[in-house]
C-alpha atoms as a PDB file:
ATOM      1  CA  UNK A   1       8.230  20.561  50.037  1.00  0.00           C
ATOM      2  CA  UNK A   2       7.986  24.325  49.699  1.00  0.00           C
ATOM      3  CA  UNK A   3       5.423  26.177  47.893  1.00  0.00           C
ATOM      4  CA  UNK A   4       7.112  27.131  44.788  1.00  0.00           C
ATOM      5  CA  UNK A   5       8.366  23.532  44.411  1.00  0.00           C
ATOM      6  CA  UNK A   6       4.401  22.398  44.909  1.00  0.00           C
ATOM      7  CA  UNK A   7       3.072  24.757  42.188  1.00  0.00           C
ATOM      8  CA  UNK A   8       5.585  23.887  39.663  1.00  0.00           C
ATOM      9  CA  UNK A   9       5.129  20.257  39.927  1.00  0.00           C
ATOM     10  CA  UNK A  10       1.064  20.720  39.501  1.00  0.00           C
ATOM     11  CA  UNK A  11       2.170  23.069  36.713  1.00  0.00           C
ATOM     12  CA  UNK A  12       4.122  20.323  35.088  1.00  0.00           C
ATOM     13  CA  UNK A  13       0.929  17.532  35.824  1.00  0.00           C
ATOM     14  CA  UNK A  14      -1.129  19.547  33.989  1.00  0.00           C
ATOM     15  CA  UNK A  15       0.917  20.201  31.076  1.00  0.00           C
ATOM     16  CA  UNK A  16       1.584  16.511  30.825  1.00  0.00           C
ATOM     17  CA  UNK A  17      -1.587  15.418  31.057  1.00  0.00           C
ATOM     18  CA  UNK A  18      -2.985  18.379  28.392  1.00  0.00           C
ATOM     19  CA  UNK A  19       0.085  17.012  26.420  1.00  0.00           C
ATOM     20  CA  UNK A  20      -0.882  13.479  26.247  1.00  0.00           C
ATOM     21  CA  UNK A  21      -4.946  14.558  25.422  1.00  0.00           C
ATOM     22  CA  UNK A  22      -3.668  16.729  22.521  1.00  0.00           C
ATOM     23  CA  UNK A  23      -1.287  13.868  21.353  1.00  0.00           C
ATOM     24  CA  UNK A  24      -4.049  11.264  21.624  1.00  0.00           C
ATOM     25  CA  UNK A  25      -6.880  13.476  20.023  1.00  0.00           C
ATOM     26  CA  UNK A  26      -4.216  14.410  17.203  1.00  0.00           C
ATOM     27  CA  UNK A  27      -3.772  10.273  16.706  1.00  0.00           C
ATOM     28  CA  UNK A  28      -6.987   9.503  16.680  1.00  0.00           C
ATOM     29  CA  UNK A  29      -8.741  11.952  14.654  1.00  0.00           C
ATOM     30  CA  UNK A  30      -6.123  13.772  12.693  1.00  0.00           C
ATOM     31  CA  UNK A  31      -3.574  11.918  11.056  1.00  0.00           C
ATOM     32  CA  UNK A  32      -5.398   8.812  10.087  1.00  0.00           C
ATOM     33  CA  UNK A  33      -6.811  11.167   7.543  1.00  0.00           C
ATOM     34  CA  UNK A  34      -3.784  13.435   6.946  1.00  0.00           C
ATOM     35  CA  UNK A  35      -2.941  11.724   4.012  1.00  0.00           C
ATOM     36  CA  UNK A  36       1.138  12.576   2.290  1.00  0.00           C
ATOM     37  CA  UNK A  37       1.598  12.676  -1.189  1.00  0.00           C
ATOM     38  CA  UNK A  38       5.219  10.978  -1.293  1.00  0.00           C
ATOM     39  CA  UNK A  39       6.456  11.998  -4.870  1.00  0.00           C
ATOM     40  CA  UNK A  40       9.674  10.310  -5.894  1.00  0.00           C
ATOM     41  CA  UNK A  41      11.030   8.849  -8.541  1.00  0.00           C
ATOM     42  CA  UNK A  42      10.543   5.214 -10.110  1.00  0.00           C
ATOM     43  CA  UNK A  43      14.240   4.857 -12.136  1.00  0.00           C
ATOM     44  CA  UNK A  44      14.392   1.635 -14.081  1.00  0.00           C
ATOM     45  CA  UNK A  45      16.894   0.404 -16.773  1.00  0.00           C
ATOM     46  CA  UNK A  46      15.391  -0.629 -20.097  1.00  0.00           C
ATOM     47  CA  UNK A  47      11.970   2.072 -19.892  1.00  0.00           C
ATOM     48  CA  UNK A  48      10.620   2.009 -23.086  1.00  0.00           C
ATOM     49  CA  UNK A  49      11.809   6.071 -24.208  1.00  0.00           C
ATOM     50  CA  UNK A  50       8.272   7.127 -24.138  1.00  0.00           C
ATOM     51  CA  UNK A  51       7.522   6.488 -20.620  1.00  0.00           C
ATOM     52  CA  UNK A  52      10.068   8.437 -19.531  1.00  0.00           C
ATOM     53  CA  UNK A  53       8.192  10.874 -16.867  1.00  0.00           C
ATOM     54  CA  UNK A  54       4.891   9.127 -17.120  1.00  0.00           C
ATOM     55  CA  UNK A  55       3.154   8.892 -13.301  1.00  0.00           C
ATOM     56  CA  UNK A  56       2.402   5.702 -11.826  1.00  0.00           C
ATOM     57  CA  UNK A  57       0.302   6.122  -8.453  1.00  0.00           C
ATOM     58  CA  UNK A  58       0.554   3.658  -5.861  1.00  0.00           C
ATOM     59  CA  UNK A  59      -2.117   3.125  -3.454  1.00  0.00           C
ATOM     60  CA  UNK A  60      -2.647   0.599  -0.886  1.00  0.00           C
ATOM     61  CA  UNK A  61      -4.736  -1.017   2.465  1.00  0.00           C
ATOM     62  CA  UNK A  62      -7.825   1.092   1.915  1.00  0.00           C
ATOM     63  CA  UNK A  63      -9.368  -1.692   4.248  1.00  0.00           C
ATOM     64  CA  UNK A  64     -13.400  -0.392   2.976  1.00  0.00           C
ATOM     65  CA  UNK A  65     -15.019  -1.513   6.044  1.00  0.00           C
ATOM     66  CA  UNK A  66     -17.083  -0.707   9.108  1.00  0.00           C
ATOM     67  CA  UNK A  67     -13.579   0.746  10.503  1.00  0.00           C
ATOM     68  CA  UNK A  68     -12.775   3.423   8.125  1.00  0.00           C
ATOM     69  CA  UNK A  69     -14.667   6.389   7.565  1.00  0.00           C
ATOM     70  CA  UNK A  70     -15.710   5.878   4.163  1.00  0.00           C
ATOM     71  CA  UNK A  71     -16.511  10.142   3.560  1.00  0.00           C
ATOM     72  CA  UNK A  72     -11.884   9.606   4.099  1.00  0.00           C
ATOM     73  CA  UNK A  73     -11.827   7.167   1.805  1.00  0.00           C
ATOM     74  CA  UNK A  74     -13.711   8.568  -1.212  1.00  0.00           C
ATOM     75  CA  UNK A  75     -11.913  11.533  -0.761  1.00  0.00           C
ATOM     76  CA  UNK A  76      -8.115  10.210  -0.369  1.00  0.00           C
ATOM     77  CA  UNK A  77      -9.186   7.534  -3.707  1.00  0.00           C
ATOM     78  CA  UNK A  78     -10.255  11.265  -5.500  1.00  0.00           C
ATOM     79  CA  UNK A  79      -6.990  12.624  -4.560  1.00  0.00           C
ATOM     80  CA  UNK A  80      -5.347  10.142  -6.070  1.00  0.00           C
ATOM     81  CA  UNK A  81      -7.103  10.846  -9.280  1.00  0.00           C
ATOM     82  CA  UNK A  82      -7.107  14.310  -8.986  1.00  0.00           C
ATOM     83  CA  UNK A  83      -2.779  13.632  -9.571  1.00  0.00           C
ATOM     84  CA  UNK A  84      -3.611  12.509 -13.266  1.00  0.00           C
ATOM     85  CA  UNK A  85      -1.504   9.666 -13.203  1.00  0.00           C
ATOM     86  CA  UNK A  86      -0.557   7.149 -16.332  1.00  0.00           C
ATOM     87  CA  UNK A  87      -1.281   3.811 -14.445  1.00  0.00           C
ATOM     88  CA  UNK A  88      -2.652   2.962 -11.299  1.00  0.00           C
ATOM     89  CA  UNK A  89      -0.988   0.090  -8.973  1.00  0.00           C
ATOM     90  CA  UNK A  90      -3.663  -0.871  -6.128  1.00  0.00           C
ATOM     91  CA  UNK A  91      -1.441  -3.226  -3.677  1.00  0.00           C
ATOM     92  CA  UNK A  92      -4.084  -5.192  -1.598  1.00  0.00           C
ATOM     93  CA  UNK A  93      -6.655  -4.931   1.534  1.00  0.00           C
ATOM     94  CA  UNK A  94      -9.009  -3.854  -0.622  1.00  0.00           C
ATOM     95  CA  UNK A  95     -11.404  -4.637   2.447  1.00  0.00           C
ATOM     96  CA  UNK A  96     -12.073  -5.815   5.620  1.00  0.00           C
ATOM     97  CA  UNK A  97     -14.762  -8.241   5.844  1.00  0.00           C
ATOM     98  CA  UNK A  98     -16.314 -11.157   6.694  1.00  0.00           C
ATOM     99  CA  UNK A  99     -17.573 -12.389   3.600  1.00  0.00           C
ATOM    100  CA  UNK A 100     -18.320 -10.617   0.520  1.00  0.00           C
ATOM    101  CA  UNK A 101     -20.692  -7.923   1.553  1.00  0.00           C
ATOM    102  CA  UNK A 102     -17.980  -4.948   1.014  1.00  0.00           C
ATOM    103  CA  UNK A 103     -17.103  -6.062  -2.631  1.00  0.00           C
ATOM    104  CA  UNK A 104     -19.762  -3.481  -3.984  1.00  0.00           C
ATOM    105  CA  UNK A 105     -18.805  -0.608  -2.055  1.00  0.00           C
ATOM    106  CA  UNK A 106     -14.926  -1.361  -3.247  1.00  0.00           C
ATOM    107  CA  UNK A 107     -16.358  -1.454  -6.867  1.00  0.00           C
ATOM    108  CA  UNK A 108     -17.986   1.459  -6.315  1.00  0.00           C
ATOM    109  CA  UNK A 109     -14.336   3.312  -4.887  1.00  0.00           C
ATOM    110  CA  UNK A 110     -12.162   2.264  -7.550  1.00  0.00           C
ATOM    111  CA  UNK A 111     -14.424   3.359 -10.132  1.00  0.00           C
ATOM    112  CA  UNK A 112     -13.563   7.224  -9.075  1.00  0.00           C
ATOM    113  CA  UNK A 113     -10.016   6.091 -10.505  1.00  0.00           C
ATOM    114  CA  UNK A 114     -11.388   5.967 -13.654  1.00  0.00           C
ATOM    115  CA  UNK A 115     -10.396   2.346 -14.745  1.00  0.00           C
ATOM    116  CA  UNK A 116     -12.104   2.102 -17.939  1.00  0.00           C
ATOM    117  CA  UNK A 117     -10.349   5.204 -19.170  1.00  0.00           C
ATOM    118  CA  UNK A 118      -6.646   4.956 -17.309  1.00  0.00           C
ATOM    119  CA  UNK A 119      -5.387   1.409 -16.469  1.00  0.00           C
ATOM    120  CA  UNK A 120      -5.347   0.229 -13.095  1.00  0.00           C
ATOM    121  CA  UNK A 121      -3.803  -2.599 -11.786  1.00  0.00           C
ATOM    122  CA  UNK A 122      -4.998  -4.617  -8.700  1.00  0.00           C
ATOM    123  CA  UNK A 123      -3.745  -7.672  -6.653  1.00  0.00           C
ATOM    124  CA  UNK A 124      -5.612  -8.655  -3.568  1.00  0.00           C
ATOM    125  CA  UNK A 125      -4.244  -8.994   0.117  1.00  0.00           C
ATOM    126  CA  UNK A 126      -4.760 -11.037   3.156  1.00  0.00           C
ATOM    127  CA  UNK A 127      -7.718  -9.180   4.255  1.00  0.00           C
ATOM    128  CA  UNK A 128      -9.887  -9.395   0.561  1.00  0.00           C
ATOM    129  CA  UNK A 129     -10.416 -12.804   1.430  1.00  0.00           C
ATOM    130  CA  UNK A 130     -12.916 -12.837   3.638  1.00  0.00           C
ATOM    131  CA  UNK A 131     -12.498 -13.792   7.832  1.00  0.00           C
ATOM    132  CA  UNK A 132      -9.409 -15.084   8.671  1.00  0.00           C
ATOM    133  CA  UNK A 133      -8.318 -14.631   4.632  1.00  0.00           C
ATOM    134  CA  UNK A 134      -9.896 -18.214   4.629  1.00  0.00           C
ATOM    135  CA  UNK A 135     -12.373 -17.456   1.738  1.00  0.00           C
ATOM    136  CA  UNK A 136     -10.851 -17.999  -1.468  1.00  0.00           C
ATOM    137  CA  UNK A 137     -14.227 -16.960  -2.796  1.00  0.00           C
ATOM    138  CA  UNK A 138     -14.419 -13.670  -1.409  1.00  0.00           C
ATOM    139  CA  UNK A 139     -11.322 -12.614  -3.195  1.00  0.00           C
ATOM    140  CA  UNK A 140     -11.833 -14.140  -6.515  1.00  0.00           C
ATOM    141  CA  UNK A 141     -15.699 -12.248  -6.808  1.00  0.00           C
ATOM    142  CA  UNK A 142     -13.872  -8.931  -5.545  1.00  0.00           C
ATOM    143  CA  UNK A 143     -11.804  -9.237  -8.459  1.00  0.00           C
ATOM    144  CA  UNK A 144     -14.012 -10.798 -10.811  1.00  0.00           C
ATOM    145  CA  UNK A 145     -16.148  -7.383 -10.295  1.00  0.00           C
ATOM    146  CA  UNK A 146     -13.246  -5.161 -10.325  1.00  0.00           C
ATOM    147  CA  UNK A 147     -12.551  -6.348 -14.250  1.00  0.00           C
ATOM    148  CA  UNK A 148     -16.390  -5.933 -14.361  1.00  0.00           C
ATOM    149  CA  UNK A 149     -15.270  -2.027 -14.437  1.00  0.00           C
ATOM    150  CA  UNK A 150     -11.930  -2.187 -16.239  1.00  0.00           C
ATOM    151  CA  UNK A 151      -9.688  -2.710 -13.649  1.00  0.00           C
ATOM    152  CA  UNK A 152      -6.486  -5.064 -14.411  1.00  0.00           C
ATOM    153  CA  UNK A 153      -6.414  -7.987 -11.861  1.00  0.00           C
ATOM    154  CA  UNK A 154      -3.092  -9.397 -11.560  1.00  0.00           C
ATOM    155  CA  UNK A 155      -2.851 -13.193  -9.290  1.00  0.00           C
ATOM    156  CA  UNK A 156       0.429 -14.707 -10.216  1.00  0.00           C
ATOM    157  CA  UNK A 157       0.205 -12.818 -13.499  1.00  0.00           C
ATOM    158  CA  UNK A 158       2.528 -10.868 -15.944  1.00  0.00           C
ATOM    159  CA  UNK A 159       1.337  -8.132 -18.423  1.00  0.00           C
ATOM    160  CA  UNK A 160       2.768  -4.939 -19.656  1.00  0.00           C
ATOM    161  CA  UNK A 161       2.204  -1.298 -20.141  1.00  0.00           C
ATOM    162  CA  UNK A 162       3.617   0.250 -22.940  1.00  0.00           C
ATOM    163  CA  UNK A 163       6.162  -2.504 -23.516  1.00  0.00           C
ATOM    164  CA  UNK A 164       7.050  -1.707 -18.870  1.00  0.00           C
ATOM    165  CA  UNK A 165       6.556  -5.028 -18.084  1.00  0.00           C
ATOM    166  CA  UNK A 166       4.473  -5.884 -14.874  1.00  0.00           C
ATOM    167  CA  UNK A 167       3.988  -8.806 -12.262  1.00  0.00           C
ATOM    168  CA  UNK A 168       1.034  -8.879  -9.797  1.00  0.00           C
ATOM    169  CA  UNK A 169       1.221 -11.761  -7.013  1.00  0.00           C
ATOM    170  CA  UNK A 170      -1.483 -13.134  -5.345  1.00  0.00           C
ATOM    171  CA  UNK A 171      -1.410 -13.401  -1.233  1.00  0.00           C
ATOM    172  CA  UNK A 172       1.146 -14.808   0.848  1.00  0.00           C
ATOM    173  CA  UNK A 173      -1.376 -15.604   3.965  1.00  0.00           C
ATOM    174  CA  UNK A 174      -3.612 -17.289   1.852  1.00  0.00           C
ATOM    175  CA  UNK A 175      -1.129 -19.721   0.789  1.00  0.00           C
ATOM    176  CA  UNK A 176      -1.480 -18.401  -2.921  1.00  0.00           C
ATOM    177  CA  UNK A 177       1.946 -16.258  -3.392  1.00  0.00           C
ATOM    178  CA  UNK A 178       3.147 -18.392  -6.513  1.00  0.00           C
ATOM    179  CA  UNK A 179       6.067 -15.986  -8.434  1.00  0.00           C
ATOM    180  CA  UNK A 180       7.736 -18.975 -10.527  1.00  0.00           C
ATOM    181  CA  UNK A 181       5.099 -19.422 -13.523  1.00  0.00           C
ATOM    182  CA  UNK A 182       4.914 -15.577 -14.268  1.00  0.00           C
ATOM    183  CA  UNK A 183       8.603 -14.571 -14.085  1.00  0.00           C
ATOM    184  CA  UNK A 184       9.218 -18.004 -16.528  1.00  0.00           C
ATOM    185  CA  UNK A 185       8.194 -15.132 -18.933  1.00  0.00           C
ATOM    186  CA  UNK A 186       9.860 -11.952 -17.811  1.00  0.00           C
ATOM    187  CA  UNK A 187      11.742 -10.607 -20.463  1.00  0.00           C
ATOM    188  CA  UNK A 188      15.655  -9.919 -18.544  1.00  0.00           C
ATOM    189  CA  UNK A 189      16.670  -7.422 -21.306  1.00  0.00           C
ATOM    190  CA  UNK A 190      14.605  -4.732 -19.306  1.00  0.00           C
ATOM    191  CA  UNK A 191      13.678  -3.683 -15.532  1.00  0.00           C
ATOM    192  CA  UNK A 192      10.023  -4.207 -14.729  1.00  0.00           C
ATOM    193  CA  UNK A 193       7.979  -3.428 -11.560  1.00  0.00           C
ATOM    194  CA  UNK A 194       6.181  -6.018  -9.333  1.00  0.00           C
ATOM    195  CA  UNK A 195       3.288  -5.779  -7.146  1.00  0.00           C
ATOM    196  CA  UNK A 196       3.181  -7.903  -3.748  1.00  0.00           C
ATOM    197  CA  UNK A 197       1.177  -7.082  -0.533  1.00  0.00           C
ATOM    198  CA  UNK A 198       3.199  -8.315   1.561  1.00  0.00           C
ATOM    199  CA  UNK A 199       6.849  -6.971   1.982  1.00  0.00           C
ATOM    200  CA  UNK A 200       7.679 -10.504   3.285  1.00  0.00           C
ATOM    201  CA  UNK A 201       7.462 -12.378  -0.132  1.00  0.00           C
ATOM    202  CA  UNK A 202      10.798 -10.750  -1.609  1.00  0.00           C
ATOM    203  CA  UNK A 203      12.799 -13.034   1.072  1.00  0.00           C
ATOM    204  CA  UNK A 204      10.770 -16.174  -0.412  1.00  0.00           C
ATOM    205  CA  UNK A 205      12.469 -18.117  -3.509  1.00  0.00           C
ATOM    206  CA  UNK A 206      10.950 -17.749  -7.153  1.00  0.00           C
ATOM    207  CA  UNK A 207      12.634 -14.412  -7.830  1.00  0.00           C
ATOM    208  CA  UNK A 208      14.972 -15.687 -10.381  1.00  0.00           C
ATOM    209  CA  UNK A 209      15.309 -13.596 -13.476  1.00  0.00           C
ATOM    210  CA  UNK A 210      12.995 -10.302 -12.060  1.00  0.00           C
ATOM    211  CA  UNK A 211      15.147  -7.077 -12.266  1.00  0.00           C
ATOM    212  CA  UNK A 212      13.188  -4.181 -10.964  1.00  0.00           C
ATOM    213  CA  UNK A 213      11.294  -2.574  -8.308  1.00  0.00           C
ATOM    214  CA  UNK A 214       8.379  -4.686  -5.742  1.00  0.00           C
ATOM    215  CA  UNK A 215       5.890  -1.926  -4.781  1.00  0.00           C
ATOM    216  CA  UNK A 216       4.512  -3.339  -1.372  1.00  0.00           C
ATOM    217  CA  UNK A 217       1.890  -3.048   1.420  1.00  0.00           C
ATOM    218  CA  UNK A 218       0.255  -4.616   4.370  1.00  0.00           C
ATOM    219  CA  UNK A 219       2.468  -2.898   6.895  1.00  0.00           C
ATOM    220  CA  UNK A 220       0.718   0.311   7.201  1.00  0.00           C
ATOM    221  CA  UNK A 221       3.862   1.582   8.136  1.00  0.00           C
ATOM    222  CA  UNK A 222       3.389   0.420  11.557  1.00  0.00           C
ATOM    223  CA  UNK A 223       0.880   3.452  12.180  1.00  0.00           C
ATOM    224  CA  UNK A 224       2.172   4.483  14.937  1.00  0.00           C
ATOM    225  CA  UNK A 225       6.047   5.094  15.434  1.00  0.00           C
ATOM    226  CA  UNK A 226       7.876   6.005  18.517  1.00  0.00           C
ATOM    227  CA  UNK A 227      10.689   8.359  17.986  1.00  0.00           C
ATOM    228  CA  UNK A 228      13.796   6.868  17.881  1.00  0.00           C
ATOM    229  CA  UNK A 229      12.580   3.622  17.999  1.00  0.00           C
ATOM    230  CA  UNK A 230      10.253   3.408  15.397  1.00  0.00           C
ATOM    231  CA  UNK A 231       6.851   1.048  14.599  1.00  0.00           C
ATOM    232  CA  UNK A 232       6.834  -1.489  18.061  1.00  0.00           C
ATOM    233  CA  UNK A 233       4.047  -3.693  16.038  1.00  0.00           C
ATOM    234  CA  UNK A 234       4.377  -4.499  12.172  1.00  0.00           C
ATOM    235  CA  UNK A 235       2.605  -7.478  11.139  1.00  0.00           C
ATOM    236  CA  UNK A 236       5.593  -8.873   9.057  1.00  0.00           C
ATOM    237  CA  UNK A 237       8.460 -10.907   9.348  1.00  0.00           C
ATOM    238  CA  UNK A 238      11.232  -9.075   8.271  1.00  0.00           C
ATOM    239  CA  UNK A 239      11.230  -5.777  10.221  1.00  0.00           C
ATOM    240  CA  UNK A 240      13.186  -3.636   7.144  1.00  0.00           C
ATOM    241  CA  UNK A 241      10.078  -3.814   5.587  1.00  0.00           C
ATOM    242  CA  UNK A 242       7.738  -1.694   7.582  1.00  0.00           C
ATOM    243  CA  UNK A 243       7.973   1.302   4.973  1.00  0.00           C
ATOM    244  CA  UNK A 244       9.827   3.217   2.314  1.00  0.00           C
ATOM    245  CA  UNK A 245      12.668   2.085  -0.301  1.00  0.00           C
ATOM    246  CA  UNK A 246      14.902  -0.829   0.693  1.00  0.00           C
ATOM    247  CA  UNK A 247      17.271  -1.993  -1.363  1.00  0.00           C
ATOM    248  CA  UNK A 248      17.713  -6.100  -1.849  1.00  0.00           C
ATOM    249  CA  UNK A 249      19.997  -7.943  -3.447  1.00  0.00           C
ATOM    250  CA  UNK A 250      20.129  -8.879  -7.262  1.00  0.00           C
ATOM    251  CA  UNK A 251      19.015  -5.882  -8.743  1.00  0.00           C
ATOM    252  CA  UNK A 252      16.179  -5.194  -6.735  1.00  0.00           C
ATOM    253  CA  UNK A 253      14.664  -2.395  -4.979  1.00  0.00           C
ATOM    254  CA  UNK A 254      11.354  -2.404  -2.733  1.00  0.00           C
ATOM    255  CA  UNK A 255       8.832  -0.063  -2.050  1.00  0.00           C
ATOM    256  CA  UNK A 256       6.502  -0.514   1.150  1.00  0.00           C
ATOM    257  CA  UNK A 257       3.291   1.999   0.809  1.00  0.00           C
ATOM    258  CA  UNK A 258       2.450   3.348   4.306  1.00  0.00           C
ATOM    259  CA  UNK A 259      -1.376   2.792   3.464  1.00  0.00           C
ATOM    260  CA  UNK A 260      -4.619   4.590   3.185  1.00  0.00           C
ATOM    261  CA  UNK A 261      -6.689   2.608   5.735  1.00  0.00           C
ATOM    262  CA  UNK A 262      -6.221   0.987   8.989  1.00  0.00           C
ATOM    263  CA  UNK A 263      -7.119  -1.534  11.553  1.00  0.00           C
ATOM    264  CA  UNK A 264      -8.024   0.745  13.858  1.00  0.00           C
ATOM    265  CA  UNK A 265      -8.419   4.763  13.722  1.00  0.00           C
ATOM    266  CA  UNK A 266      -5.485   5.730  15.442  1.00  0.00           C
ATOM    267  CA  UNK A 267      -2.013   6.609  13.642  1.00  0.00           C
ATOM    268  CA  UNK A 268       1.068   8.438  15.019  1.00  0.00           C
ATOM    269  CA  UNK A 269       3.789   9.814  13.097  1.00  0.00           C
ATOM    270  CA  UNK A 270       3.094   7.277   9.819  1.00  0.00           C
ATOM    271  CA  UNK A 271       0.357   9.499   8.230  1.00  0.00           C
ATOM    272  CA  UNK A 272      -1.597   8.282   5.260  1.00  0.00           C
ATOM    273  CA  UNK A 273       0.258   7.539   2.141  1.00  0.00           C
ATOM    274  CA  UNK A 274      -0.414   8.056  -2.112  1.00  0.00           C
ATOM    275  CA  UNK A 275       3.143   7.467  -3.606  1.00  0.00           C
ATOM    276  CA  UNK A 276       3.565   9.191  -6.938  1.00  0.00           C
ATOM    277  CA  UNK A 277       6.266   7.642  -8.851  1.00  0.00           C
ATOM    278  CA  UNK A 278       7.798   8.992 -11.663  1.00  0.00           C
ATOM    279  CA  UNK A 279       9.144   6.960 -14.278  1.00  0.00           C
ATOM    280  CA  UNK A 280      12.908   7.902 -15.043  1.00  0.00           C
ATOM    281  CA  UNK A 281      15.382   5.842 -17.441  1.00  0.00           C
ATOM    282  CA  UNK A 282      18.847   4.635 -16.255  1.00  0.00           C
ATOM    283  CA  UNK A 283      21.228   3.104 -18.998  1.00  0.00           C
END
């Protein structure tokens, strides 16, 4: 091997290797809290005329816990706020726990949204119930305080806003996803909007009748994605799911919310998510 050939190829070892530290210190420490405001639009058929424009934030898998640094968290949750929206949809993971010894610092998180002054709707997810989402318990006190403070809690329940018409499921893992009973009462004149954790439960039966838009979690978007190949590890089923708009079948559309939280501090390429939807009519 000659010289030059020699110094190029340590040349090229130490850019790789000062590549992969900056890629790894940029994945560990600075996107799990670069957090994307995705603002879209929410169109649905039937919106009552004066919602047309109003701003329903999405927010989702803020996982309050010894894993995420809760400085992030209060900040991303004021953020949120900070976008002065309508109506608030919180989709699950509240926490990660054991038992219930995070319920009061969740109380304390969502009270920065404001509930008692701007609604805010929340269903639980896999993780809310306690180790191994085993402890019915643990979820029903979390939201038992949450309406303590205003918040909406929504398990296998239907209410509306302003004549929009909304569905909150309770968890698939914990055996408790139950959509017939609610939708029994959906009104089919209009579109509404449904709120699942999991993505999963749109390709379970009990749909009948629901026209609208599922607004989704759990995934966290796979947090981390490899370029042209995308999130090797989502914890669902159906891999379509893992984040953004899909469209399903019978007039339905899904939205999967990348997340706030995660398992672990480490995200690559699926940064931090607050979806701000704004509602549009379509005839």
């Amino acid at each position: 091997m000659n010289v030059n050939r020699r110094r190029f190829l340590q040349k090229a070892a130490t850019v790789t290797v000062g590549g992969g530290a900056l890629a790894g210190f940029y994945a560990w420490k600075i996107e799990p809290h670069w957090v994307e405001i995705v603002d879209r639009s929410l169109p649905l058929r039937g919106l009552p005329s004066g919602l047309e424009g109003k701003k329903l934030v999405q927010i989702s898998d803020l996982h309050v816990g010894r894993n995420v640094d809760p400085g992030y968290l209060r900040r991303a949750v004021e953020q949120a706020a900070s976008l002065k929206p309508d109506l608030i949809a919180i989709t699950g993971d509240l926490m990660t726990c054991e038992g219930a010894e995070q319920v009061g610092r969740v109380v304390d998180l969502v009270r920065l949204l404001r509930p008692d002054q701007t609604p805010v709707y929340v269903i639980p997810g896999n993780h809310d119930y306690g180790m191994h989402c085993k402890q019915t318990s643990v979820g029903d006190e979390l939201m038992r305080q949450l309406r303590g403070i205003g918040a909406i809690t929504l398990q296998n329940e239907l209410t509306d806003f302003q004549g929009l018409q909304i569905v909150g499921f309770d968890e698939l893992w914990v055996k408790r996803f139950d959509p017939v009973a609610p939708l029994l009462q959906f009104d089919l004149r209009s579109e509404g909007i449904a709120l699942t954790h999991n993505p999963d439960t749109v390709d379970l039966p009990g749909w009948a009748g629901f026209e609208g838009w599922v607004l989704a979690g759990h995934t966290h978007g796979g947090q981390c994605r490899v370029p042209g190949i995308g999130a090797p590890i989502v914890p669902i089923r159906n891999k379509r799911y893992t984040a953004g708009e899909v469209v399903l079948s019978d007039r339905r559309r899904l939205y999967v919310n990348r997340g706030l939280g995660y398992a672990r501090s480490i995200r690559f390429l699926c940064r931090p998510e607050i979806t701000l939807f704004r509602l549009t009519k379509i005839a």
